[in-house]
Protein backbone atom coordinates (compact mmCIF):
# COMPACT_ATOMS: atom_id res chain seq x y z
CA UNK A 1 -27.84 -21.55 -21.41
CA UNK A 2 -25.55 -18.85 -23.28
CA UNK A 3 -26.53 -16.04 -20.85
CA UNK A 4 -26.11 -18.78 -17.70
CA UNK A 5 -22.67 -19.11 -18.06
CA UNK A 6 -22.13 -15.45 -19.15
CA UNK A 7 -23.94 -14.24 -16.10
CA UNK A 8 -21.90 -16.88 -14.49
CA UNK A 9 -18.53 -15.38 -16.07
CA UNK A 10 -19.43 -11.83 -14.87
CA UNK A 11 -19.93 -13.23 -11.61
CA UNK A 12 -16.48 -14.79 -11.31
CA UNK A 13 -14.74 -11.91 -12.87
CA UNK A 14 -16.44 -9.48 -10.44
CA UNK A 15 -15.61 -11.27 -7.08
CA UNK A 16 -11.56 -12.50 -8.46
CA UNK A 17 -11.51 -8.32 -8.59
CA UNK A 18 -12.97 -7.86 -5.29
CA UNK A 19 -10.63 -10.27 -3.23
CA UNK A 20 -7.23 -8.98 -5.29
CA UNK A 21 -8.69 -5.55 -3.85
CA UNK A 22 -8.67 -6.22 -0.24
CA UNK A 23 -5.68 -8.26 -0.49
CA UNK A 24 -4.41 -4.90 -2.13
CA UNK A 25 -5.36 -3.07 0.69
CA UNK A 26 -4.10 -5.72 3.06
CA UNK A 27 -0.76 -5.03 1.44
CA UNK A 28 -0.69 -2.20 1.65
CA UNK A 29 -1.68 -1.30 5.30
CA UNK A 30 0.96 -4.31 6.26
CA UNK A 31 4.05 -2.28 4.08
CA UNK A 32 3.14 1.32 5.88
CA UNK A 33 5.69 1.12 8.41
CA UNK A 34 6.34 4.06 10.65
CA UNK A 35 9.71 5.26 12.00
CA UNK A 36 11.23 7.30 14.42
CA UNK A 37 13.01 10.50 13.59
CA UNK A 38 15.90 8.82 15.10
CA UNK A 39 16.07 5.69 13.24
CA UNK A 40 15.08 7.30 9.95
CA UNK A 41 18.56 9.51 10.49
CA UNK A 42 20.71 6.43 12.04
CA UNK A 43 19.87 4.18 9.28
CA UNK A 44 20.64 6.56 6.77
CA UNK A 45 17.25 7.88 5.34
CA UNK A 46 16.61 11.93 4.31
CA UNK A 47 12.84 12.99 6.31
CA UNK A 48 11.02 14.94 3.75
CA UNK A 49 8.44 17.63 4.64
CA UNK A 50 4.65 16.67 2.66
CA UNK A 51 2.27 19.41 2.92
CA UNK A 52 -0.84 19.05 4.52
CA UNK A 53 0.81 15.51 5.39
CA UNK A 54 3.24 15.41 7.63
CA UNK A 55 6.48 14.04 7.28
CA UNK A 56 7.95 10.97 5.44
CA UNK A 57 11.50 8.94 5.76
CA UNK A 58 13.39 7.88 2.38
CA UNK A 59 16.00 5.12 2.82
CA UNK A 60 18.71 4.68 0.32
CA UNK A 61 17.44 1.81 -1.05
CA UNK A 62 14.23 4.18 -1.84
CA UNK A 63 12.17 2.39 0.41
CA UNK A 64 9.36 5.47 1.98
CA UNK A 65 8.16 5.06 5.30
CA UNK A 66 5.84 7.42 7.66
CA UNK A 67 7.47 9.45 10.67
CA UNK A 68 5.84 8.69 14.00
């Protein structure tokens, strides 16, 4: 009975990980935003040069978004 509900813990533990993962991941892809060159400069951002990357927009509130 003792290695029941252990297994059963593991069990839980290992699929609460997996969906905070993809919802993670969900997050993520939905917060990658990509800008214009145009709008990055009219709303006040700096476009920064990443090697091997291409090229990213920082907002003054921080915010990072990609250049399209």
């Amino acid at each position: 009975m003792r290695m029941r509900r252990m297994l059963g813990l593991a069990l839980a533990a290992a699929t609460l990980a997996g969906t905070s993962a993809i919802g993670a991941v969900s997050a993520q892809a939905a917060a990658s935003v990509t800008i214009t060159r145009d709008e990055c400069t009219a709303a006040g951002g700096q476009i920064t040069s990443i090697p091997y990357d291409g090229y990213v927009c920082t907002l003054p509130d921080g915010t990072r978004h990609r250049i399209a």
